[in-house]
N, C-alpha and C. Protein backbone atom coordinates (compact mmCIF):
# COMPACT_ATOMS: atom_id res chain seq x y z
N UNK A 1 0.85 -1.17 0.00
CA UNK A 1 0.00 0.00 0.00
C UNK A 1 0.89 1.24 0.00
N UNK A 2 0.47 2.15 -0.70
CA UNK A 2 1.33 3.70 -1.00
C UNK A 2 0.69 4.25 0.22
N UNK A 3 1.57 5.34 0.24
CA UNK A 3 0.81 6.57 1.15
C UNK A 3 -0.33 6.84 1.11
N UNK A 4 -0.33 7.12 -0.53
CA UNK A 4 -1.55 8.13 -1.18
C UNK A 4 -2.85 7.36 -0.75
N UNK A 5 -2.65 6.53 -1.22
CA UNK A 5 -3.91 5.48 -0.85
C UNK A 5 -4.67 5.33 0.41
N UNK A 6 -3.44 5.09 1.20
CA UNK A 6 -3.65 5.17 2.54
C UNK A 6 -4.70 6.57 2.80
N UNK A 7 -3.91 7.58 2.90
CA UNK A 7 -4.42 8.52 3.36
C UNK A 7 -5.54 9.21 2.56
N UNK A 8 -5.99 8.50 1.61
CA UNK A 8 -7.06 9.09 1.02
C UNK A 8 -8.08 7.60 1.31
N UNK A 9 -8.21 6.40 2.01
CA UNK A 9 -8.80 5.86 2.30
C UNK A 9 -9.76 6.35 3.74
N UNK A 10 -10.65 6.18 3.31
CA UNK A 10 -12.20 6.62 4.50
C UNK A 10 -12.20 5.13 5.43
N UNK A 11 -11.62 4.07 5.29
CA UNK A 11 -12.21 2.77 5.71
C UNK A 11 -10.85 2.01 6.50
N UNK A 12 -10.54 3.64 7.48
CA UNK A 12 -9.54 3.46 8.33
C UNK A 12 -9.84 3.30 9.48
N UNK A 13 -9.26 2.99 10.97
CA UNK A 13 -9.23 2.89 12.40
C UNK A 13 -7.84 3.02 13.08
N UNK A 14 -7.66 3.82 13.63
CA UNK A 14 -5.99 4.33 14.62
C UNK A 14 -6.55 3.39 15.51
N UNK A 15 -5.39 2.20 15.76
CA UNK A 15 -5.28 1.40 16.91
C UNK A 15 -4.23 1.58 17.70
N UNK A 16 -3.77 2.35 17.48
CA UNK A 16 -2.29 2.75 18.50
C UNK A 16 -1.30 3.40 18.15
N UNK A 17 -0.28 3.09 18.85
CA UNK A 17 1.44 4.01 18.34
C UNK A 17 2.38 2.82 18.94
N UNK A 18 3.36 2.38 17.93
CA UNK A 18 4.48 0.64 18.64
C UNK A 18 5.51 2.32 18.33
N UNK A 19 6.35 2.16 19.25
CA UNK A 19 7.47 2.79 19.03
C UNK A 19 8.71 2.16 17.76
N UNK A 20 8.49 0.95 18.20
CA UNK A 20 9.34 0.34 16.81
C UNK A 20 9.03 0.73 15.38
N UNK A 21 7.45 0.51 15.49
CA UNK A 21 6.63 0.72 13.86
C UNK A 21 6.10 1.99 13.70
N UNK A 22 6.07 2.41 14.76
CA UNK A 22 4.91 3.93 14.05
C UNK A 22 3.79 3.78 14.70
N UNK A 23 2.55 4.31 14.05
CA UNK A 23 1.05 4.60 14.30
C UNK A 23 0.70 3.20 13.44
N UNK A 24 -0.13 2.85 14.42
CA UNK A 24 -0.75 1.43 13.85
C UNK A 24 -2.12 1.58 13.20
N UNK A 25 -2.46 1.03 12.00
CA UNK A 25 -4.28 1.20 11.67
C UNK A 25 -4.27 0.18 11.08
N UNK A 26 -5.85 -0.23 11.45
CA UNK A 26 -6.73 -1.27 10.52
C UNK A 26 -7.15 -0.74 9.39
N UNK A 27 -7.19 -0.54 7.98
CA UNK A 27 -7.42 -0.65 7.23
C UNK A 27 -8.47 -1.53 6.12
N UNK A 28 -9.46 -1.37 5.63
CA UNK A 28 -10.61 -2.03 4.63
C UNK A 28 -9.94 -1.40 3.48
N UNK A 29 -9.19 -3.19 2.84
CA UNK A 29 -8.87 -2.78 1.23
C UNK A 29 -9.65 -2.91 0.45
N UNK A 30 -10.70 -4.03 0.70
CA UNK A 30 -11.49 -4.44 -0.81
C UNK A 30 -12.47 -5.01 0.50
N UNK A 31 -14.07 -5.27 -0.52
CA UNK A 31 -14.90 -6.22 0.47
C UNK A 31 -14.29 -7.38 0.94
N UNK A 32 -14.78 -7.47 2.16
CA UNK A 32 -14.19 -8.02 3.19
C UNK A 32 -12.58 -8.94 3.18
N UNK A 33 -11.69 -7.46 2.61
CA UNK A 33 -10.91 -7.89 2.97
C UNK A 33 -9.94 -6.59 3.86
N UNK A 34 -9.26 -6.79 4.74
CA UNK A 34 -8.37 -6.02 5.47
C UNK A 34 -6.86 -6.18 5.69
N UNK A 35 -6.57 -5.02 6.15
CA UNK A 35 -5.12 -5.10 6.68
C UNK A 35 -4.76 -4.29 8.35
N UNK A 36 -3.71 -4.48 8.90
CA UNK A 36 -3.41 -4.31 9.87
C UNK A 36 -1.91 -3.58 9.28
N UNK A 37 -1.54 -1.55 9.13
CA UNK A 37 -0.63 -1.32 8.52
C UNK A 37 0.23 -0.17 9.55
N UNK A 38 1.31 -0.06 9.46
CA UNK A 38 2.15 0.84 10.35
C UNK A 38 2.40 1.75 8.99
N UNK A 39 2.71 2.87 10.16
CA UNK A 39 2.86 4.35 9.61
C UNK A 39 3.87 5.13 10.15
N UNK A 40 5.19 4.86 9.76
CA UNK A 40 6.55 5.25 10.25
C UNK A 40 7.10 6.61 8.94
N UNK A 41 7.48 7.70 9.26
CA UNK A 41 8.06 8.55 8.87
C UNK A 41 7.52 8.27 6.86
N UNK A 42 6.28 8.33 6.75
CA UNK A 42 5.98 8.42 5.63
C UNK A 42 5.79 7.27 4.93
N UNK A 43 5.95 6.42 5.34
CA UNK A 43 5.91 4.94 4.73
C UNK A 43 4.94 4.27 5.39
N UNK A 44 4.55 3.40 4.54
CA UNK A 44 3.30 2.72 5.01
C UNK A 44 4.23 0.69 5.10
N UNK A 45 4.13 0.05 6.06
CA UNK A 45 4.47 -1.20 6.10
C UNK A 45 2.93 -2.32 6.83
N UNK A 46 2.70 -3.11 5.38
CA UNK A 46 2.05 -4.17 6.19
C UNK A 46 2.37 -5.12 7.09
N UNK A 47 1.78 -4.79 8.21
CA UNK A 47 1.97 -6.02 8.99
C UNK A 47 1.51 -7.69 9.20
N UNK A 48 -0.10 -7.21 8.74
CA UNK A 48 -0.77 -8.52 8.34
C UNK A 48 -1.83 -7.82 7.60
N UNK A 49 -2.46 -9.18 6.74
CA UNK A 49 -3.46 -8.92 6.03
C UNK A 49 -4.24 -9.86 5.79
N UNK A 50 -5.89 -9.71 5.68
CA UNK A 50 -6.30 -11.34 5.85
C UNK A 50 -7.70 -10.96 5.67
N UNK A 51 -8.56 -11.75 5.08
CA UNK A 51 -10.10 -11.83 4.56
C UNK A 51 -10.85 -11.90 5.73
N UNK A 52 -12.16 -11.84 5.64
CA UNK A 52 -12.71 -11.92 6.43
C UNK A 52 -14.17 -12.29 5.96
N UNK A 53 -14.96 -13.58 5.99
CA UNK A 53 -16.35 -13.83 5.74
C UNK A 53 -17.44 -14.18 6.89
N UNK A 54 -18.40 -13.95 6.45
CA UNK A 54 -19.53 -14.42 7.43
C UNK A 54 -20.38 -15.84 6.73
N UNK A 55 -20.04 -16.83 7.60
CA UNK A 55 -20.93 -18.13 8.07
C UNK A 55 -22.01 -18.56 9.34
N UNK A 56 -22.89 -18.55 8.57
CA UNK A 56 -24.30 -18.92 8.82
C UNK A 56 -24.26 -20.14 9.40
N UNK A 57 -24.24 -20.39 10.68
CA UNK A 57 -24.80 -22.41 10.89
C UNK A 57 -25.84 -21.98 11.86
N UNK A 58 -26.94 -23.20 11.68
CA UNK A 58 -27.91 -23.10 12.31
C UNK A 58 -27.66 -25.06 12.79
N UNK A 59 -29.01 -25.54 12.26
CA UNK A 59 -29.01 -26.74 12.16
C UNK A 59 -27.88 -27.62 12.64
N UNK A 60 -26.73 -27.14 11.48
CA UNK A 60 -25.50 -28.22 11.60
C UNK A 60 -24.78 -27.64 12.75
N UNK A 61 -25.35 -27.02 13.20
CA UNK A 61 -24.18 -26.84 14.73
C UNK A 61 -25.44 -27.04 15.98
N UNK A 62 -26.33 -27.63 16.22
CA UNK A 62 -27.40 -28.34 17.08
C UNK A 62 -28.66 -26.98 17.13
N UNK A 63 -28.66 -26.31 15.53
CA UNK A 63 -30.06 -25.66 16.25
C UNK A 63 -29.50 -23.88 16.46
N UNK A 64 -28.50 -23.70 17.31
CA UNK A 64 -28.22 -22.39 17.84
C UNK A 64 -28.03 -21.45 16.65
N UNK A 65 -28.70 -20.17 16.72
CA UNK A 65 -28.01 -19.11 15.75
C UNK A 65 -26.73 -18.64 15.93
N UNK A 66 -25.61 -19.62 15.42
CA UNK A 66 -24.09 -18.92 15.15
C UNK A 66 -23.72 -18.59 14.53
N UNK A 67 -23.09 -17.28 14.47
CA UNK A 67 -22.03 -16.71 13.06
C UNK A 67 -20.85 -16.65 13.31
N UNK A 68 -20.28 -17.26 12.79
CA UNK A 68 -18.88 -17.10 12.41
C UNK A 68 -18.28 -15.94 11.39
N UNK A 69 -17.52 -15.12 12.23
CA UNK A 69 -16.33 -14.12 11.23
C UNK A 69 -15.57 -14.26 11.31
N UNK A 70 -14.62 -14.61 10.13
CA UNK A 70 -13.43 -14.72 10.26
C UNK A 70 -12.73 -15.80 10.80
N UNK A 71 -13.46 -16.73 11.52
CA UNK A 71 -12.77 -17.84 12.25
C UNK A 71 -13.57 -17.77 13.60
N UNK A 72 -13.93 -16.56 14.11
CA UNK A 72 -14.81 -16.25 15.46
C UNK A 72 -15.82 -16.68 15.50
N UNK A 73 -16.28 -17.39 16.71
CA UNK A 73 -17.26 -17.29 16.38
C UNK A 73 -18.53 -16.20 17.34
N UNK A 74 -19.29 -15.73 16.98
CA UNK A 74 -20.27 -14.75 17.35
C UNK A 74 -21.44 -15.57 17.71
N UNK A 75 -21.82 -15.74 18.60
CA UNK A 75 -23.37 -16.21 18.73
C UNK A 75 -23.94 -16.04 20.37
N UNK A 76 -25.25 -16.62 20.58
CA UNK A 76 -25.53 -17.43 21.66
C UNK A 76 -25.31 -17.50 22.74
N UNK A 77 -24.30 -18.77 22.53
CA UNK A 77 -23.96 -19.19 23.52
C UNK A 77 -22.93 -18.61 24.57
N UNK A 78 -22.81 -19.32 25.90
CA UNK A 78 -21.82 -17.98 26.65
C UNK A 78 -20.83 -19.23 27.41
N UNK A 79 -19.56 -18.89 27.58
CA UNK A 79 -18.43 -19.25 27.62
C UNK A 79 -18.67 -19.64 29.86
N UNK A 80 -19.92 -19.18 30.39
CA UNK A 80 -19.56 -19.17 31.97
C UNK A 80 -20.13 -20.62 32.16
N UNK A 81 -20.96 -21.27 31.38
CA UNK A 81 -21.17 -22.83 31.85
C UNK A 81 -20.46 -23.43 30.93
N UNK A 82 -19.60 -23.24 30.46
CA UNK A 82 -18.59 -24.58 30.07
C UNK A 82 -17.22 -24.84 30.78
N UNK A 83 -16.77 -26.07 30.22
CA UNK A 83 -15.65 -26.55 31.41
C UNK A 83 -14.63 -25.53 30.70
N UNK A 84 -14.83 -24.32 29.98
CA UNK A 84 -12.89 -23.73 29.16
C UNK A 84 -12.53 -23.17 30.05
N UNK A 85 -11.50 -23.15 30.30
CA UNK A 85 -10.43 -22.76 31.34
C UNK A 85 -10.61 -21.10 31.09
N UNK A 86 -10.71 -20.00 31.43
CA UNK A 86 -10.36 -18.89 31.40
C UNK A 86 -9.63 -17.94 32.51
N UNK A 87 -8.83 -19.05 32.57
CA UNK A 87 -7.58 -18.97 33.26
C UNK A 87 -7.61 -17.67 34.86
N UNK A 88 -8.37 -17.53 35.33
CA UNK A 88 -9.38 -16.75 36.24
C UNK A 88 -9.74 -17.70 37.63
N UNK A 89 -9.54 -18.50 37.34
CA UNK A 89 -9.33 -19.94 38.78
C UNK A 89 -8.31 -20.31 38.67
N UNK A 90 -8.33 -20.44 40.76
CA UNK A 90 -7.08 -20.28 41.35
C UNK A 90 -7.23 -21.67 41.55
């Protein structure tokens, strides 16, 4: 990604400042796809970059309305009655 681009993109988010890299932003390059880019003394460096879709299961996952983005999943259900560790017990 150029500067120009950058900074004439609307489908930005400032997530921080790394002293190593610069000013950090999320970036929307194309439908649903993104980047994660540093902003050091005029230069733009990707750090990561990666798609992102939405999946629908109903049925094949027992019934519950889940969506999955990206790998996440979004739904329902809630993480305090299952056995996952969230590392919060002593």
């Amino acid at each position: 990604m150029q500067y120009q681009s950058f900074k004439c993109n609307s489908q930005k988010e400032y997530l921080g400042y790394c002293e190593q890299k610069g000013f950090i932003y999320s970036v929307q390059m194309d439908v649903n796809q993104f980047a994660v880019v540093a902003l050091f003394n005029g230069k733009i460096t990707t750090l990561i970059s990666y798609t992102a879709g939405k999946t629908i299961y109903g049925v094949l996952k027992g019934g519950d309305n889940v969506e999955e983005y990206g790998g996440a999943y979004c739904g329902e259900r809630s993480l305090e009655d299952s056995d996952v560790d969230d590392g919060q017990s002593s």
